[in-house]
Protein backbone atom coordinates (compact mmCIF):
# COMPACT_ATOMS: atom_id res chain seq x y z
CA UNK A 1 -72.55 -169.93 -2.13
CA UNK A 2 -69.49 -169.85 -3.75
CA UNK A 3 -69.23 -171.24 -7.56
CA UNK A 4 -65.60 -172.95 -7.23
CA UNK A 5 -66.42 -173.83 -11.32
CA UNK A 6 -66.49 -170.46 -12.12
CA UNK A 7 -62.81 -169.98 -13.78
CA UNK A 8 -61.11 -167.21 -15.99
CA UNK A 9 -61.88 -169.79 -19.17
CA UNK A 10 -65.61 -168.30 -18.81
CA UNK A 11 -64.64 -164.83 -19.71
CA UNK A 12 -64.26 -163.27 -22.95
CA UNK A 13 -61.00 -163.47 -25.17
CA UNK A 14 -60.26 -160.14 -24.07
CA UNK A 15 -60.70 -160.42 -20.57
CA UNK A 16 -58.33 -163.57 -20.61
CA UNK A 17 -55.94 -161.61 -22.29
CA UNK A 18 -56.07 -158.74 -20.01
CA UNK A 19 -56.22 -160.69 -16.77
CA UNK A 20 -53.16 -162.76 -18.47
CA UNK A 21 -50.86 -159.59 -18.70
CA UNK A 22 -51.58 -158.70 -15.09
CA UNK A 23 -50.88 -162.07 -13.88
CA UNK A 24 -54.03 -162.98 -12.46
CA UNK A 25 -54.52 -166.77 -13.02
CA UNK A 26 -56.71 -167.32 -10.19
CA UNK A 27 -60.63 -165.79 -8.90
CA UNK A 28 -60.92 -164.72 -5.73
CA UNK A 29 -63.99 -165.93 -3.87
CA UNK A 30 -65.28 -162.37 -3.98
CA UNK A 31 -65.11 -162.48 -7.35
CA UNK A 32 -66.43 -166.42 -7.69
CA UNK A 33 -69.59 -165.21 -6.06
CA UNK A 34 -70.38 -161.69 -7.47
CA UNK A 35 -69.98 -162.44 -10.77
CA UNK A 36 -72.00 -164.79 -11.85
CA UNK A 37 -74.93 -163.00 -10.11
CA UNK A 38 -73.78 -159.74 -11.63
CA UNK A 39 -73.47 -161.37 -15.24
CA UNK A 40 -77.56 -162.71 -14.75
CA UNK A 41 -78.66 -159.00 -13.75
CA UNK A 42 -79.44 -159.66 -10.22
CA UNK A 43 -79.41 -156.64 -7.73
CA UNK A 44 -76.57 -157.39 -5.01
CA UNK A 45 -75.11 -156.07 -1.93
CA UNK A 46 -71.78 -157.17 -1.03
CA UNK A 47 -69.95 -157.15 2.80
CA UNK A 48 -66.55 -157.91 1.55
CA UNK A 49 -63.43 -156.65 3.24
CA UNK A 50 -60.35 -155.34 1.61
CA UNK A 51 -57.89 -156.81 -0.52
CA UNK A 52 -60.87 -159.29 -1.62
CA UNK A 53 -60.77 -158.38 -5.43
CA UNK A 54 -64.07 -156.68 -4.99
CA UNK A 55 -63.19 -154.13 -7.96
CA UNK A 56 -62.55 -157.02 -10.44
CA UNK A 57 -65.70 -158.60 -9.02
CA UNK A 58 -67.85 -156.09 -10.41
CA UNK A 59 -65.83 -154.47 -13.86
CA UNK A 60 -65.77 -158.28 -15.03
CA UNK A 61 -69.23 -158.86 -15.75
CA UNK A 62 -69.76 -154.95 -16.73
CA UNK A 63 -67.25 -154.59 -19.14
CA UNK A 64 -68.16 -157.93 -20.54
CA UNK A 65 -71.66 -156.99 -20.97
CA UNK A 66 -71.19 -153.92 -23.10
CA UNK A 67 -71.36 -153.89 -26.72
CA UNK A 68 -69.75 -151.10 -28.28
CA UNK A 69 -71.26 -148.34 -29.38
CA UNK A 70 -69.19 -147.08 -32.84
CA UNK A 71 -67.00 -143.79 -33.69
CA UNK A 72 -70.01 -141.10 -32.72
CA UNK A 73 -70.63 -139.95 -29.27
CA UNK A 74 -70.70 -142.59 -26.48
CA UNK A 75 -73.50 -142.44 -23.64
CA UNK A 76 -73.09 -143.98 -20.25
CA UNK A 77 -73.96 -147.99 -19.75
CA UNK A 78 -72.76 -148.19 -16.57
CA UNK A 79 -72.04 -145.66 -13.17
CA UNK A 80 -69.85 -146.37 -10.81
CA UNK A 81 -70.24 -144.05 -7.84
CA UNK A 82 -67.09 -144.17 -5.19
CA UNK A 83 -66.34 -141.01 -1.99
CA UNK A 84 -63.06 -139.87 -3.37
CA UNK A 85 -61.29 -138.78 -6.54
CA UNK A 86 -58.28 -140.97 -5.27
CA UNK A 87 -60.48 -144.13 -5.83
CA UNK A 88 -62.00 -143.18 -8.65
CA UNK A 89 -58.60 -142.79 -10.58
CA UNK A 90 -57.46 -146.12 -9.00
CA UNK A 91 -61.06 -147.59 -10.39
CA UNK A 92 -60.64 -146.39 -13.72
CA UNK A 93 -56.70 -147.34 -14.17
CA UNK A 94 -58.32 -151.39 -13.18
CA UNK A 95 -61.07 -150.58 -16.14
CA UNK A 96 -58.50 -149.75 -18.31
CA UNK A 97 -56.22 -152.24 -17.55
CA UNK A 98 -59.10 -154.89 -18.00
CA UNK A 99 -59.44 -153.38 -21.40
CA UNK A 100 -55.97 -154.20 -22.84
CA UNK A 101 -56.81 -156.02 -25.51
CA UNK A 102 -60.86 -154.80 -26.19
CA UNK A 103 -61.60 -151.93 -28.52
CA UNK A 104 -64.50 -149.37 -28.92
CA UNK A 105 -65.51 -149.15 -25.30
CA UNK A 106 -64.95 -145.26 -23.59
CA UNK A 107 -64.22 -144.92 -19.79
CA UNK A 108 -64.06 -141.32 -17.65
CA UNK A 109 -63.45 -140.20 -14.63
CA UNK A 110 -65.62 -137.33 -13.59
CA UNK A 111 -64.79 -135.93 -10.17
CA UNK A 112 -64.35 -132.69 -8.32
CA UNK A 113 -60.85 -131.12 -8.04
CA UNK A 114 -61.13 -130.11 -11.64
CA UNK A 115 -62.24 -127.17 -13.80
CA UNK A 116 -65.85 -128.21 -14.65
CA UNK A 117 -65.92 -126.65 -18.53
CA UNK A 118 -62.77 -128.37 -19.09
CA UNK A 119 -64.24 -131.18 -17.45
CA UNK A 120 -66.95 -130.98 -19.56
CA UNK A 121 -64.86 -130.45 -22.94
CA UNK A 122 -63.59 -133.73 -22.35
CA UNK A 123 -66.68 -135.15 -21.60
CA UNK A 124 -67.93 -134.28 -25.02
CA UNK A 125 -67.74 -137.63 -26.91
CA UNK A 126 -69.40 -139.59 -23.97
CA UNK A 127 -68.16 -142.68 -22.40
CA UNK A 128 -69.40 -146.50 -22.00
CA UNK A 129 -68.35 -146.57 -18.25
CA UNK A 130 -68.18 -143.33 -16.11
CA UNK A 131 -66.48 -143.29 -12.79
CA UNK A 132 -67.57 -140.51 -11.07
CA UNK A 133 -67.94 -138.79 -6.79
CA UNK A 134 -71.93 -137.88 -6.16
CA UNK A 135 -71.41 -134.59 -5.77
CA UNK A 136 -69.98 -133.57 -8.98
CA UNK A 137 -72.24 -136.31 -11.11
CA UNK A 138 -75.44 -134.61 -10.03
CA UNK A 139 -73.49 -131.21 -11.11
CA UNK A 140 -73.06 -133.02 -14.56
CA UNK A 141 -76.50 -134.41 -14.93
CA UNK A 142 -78.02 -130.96 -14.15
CA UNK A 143 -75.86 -129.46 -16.80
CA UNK A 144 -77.28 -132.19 -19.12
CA UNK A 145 -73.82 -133.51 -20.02
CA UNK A 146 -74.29 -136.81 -18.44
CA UNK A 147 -76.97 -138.50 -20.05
CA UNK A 148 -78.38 -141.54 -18.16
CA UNK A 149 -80.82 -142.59 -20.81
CA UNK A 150 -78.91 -146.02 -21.42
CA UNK A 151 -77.74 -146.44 -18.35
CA UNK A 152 -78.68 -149.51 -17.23
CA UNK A 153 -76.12 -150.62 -14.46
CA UNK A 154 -75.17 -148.85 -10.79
CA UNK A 155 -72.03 -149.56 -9.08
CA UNK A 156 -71.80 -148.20 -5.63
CA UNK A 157 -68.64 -148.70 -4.08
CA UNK A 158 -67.64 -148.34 -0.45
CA UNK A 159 -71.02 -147.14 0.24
CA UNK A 160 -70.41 -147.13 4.40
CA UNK A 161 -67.61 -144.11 3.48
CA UNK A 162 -70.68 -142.95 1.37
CA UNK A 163 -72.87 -142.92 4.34
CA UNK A 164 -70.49 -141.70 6.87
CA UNK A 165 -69.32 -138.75 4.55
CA UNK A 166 -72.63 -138.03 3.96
CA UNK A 167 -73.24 -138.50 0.54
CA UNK A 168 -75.56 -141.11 0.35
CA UNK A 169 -78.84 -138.85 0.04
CA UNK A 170 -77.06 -137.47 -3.36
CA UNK A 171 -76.55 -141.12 -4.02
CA UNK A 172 -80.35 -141.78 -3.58
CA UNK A 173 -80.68 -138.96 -5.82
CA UNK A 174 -78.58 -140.10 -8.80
CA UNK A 175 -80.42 -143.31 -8.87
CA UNK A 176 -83.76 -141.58 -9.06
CA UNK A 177 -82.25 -139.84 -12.39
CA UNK A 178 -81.72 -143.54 -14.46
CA UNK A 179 -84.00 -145.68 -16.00
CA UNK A 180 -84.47 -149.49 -14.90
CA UNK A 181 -81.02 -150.65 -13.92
CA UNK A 182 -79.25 -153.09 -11.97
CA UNK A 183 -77.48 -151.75 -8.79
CA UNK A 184 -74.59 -153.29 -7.39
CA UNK A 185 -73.25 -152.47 -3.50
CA UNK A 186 -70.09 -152.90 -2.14
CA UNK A 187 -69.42 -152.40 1.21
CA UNK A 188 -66.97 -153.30 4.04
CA UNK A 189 -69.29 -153.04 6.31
CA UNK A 190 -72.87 -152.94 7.02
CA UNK A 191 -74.39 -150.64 9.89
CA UNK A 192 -77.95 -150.08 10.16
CA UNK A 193 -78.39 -146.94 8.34
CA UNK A 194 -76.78 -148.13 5.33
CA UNK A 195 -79.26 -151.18 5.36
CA UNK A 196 -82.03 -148.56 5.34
CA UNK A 197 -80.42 -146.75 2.04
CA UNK A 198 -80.43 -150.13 0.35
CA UNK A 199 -83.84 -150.78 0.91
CA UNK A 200 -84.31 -147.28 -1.71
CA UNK A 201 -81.66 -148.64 -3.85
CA UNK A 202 -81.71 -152.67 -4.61
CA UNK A 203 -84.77 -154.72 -5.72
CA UNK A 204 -84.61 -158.48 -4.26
CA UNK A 205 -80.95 -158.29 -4.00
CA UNK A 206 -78.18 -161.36 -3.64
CA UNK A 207 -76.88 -160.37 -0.14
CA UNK A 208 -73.17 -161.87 -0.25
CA UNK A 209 -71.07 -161.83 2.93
CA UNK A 210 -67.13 -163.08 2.41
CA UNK A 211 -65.77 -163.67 5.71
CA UNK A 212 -62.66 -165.81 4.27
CA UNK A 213 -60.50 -163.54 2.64
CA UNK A 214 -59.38 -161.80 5.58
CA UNK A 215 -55.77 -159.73 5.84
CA UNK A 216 -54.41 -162.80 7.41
CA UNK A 217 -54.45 -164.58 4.15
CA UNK A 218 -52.15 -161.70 2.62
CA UNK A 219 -48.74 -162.75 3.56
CA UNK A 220 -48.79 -159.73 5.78
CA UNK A 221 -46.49 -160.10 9.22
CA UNK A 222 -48.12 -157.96 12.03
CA UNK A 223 -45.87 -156.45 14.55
CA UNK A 224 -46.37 -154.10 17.78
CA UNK A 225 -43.64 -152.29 19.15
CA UNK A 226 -43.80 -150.57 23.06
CA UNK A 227 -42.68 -146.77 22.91
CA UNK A 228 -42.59 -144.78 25.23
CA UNK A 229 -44.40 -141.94 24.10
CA UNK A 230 -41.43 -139.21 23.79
CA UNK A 231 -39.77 -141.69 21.68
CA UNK A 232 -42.23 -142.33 19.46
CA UNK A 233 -40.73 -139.88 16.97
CA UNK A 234 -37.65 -141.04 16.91
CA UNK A 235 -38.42 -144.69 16.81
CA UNK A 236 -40.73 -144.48 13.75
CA UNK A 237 -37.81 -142.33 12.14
CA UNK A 238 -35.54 -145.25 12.70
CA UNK A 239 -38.04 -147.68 11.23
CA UNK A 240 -38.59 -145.39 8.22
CA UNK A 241 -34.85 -145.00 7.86
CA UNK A 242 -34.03 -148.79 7.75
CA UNK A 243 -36.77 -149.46 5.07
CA UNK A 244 -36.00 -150.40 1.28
CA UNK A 245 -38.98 -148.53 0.32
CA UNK A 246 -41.21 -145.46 1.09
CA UNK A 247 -43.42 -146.30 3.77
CA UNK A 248 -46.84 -145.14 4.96
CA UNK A 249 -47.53 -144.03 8.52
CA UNK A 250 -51.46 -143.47 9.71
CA UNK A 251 -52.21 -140.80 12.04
CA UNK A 252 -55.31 -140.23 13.72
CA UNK A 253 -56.33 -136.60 12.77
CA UNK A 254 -54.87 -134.53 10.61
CA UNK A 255 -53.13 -132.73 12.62
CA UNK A 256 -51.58 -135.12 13.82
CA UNK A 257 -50.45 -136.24 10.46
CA UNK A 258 -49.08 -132.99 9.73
CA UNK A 259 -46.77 -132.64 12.79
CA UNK A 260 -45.51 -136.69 12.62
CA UNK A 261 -44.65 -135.57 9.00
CA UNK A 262 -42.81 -132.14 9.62
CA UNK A 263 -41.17 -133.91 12.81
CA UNK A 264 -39.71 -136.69 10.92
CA UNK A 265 -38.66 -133.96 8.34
CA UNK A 266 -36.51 -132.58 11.03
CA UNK A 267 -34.90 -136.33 11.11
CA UNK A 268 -33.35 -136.22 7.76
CA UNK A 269 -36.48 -137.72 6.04
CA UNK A 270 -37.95 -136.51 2.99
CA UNK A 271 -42.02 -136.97 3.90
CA UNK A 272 -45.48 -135.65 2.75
CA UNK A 273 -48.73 -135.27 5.04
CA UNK A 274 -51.96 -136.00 3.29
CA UNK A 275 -55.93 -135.67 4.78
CA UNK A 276 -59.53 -135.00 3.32
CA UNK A 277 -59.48 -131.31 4.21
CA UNK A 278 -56.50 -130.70 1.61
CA UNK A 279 -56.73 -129.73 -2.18
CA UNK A 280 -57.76 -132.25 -4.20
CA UNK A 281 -54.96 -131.34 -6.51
CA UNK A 282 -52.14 -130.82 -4.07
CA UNK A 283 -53.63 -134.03 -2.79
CA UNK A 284 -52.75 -135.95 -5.96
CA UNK A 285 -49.63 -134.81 -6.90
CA UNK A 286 -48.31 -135.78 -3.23
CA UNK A 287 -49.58 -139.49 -4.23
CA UNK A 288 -48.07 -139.11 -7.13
CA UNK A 289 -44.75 -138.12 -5.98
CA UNK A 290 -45.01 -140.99 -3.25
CA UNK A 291 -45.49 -143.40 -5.88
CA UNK A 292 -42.80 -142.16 -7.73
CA UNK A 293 -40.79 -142.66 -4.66
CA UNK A 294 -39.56 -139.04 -4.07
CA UNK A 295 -40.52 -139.41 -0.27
CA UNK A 296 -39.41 -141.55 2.43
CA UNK A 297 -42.29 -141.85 4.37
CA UNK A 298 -46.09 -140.16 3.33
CA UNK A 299 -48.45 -139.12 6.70
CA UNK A 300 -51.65 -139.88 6.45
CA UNK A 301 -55.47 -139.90 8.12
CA UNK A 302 -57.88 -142.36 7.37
CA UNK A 303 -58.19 -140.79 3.99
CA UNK A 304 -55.62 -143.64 2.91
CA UNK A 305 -57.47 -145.95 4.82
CA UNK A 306 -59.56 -147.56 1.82
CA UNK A 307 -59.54 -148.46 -1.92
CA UNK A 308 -56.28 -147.05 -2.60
CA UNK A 309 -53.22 -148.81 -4.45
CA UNK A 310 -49.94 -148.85 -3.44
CA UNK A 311 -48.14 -151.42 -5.49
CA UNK A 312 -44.58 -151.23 -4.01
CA UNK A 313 -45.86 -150.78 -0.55
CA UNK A 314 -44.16 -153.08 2.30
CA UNK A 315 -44.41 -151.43 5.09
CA UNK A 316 -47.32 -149.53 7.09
CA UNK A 317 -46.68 -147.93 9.95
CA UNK A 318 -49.68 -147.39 12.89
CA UNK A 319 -48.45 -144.22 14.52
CA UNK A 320 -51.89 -143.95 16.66
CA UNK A 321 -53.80 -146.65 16.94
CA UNK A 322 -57.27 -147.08 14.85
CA UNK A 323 -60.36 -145.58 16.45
CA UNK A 324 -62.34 -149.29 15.41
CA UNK A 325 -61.72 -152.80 14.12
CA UNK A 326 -62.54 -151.93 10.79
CA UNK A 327 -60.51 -149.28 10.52
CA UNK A 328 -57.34 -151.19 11.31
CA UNK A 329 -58.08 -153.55 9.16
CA UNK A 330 -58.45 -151.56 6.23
CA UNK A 331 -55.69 -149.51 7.46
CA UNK A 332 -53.22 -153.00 7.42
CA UNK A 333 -54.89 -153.88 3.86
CA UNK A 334 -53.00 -151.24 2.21
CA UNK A 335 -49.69 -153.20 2.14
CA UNK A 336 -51.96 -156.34 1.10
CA UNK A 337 -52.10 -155.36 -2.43
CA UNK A 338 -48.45 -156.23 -4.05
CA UNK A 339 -49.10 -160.00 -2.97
CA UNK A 340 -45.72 -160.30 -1.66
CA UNK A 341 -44.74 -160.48 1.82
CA UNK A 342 -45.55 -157.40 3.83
CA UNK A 343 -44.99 -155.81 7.31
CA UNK A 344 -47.16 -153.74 9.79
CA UNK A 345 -45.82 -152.43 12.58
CA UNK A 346 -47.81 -150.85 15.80
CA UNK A 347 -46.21 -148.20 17.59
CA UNK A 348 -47.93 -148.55 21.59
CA UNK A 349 -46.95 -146.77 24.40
CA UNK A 350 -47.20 -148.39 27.36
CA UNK A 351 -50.89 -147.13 28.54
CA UNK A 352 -52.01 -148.69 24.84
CA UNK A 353 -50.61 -152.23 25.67
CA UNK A 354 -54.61 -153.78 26.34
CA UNK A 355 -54.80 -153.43 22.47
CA UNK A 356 -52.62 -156.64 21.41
CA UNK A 357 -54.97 -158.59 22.82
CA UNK A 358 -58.10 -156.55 20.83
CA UNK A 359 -55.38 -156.82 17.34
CA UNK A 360 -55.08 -160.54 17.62
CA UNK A 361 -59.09 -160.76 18.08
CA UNK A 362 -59.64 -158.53 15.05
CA UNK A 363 -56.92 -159.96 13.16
CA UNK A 364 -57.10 -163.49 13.87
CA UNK A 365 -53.20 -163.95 13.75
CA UNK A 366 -50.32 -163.81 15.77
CA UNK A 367 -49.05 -160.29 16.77
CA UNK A 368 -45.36 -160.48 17.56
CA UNK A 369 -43.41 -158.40 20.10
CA UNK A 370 -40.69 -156.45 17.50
């Protein structure tokens, strides 16, 4: 149930502060409801979708339980565990950013992509929160460098990507390495084999479902577009060329991503393609160039898809339709996060025109002819 008392008064000076400079007068209902059972230790699984201020909901009550730990050598309180390196940067900029105003508490980012001694240099002092990918944690904790002997919270975020990247046994496994903690889930989903994996993980948890704060809420204007298909090209290249700022486009492989991008190159666009088979590193520095607005338009596969933070981002462009519901909708969440007024745009040929009727179903909003 959600507590409608629970208000940013109940935080911590700091936390005020923090949330204060970011503008954030207001809890989301995520956050009203995962909270509170966070902050009294409880084990909980959470089915929230995106855009729902689920990474708030749980670096609120983690950050405000810490106490920190002096000048020496720091050793990990809390884990967060998330698929990519991309979402574990964009976790660790919202810890930091929650910590504008507290001092003495350490955060890190350990992921692959990176030279592991230098990694591990770094890594020397310790850190009160570590936000790490599975893979490279268990690399760290067989090295000895991460120490879980005062860890006593587990933050596992978007554990369906975990499952259906297959990293959810190494998961299992990272758990097994701590002492008594208190695991926290977040998921967008919740398909069957996941519910098995929690059953290793959570003791008595707080299942919490938010069904309200859907992308309809977001200010975000849905459009669908019929192409025929040799025009497809040339009518996202219009769309791209009209916009005031660089816009996404979702592909369905990567591939596909790959020739959209070079093709709209060839249309007097500056663009990028981006997928999970690249280098992590050329990976990165594409975001980073797209968020420093030196391309037009950035190609991606469902890679994008989840957890990552576009701030000026307007406009998303669906190139291929979504293989599922919840796909799309995390797909359309990525323009969600600037609060302002947002556009999506379908591109269907005619053969794809039985899907407005499935977008308005999974959407539960009008889907306008553009």
């Amino acid at each position: 149930m959600i507590n409608e008392e629970l208000t940013l008064s109940a935080f911590s000076q700091g936390i005020q502060d923090a949330l204060a400079h970011l503008n954030i007068t207001v809890l989301t209902d995520t956050q009203k409801e995962v909270i509170p059972a966070m902050m009294d230790g409880r084990d909980v699984i959470v089915k929230a979708a995106t855009a729902s201020g689920k990474t708030f909901s749980y670096l609120i009550p983690v950050l405000e339980r810490m106490e920190p730990q002096g000048k020496g050598k720091h050793f990990p309180v809390c884990l967060i565990l998330v698929p990519t390196r991309e979402l574990a940067l964009q976790t660790a900029s919202a810890a930091r950013s929650l910590l504008y105003k507290t001092e003495g508490i350490r955060t890190a980012v350990l992921c692959g992509g990176e030279d592991m001694n230098r990694q591990v240099k770094m890594f020397s002092k310790g850190a009160d929160l570590v936000i790490a990918t599975p893979a490279r944690l268990l690399d760290h904790i067989r090295r000895h460098t991460f120490k879980p002997k005062m860890c006593s919270m587990l933050v596992i975020d978007e554990a369906d990507v975990m499952v259906s990247m297959g990293f959810f046994e190494d998961v299992i496994q990272i758990s097994q390495f701590l002492n008594e903690h208190q695991t926290a889930l977040f998921s967008a989903t919740y398909p069957e084999e996941l519910q098995k994996q929690c059953a290793l993980l959570c003791t008595q948890p707080v299942m919490i479902e938010i069904k309200e704060e859907t992308v309809h809420e977001q200010k975000i204007d849905v459009f669908y577009q019929m192409v025929p298909a040799n025009r497809k090209l040339d009518t996202a290249a219009s769309l791209i060329h009209k916009a005031d700022n660089p816009v996404l486009v979702f592909c369905r492989t990567r591939d596909g991503a790959s020739f959209v991008s070079n093709e709209l190159a060839k249309r007097n666009l500056k663009t990028a393609a981006v997928h999970s088979e690249m280098n992590p590193k050329v990976r990165r520095q594409i975001m980073q160039d797209f968020r420093n607005g030196k391309y037009d338009a950035l190609c991606a596969t469902g890679v994008l898809g989840r957890g990552i933070d576009i701030p000026f981002l307007n406009l998303v462009i669906l190139y291929d339709f979504p293989e599922n519901a919840q796909e799309t909708i995390h797909r359309i969440g990525r323009v969600s996060r600037n609060r302002n007024a947002s556009k999506v745009i379908f591109l269907l040929t005619p053969s794809e025109k039985r899907y407005i009727d499935t977008l308005k179903k999974i959407l539960n909003q009008t889907v306008s002819l553009l």
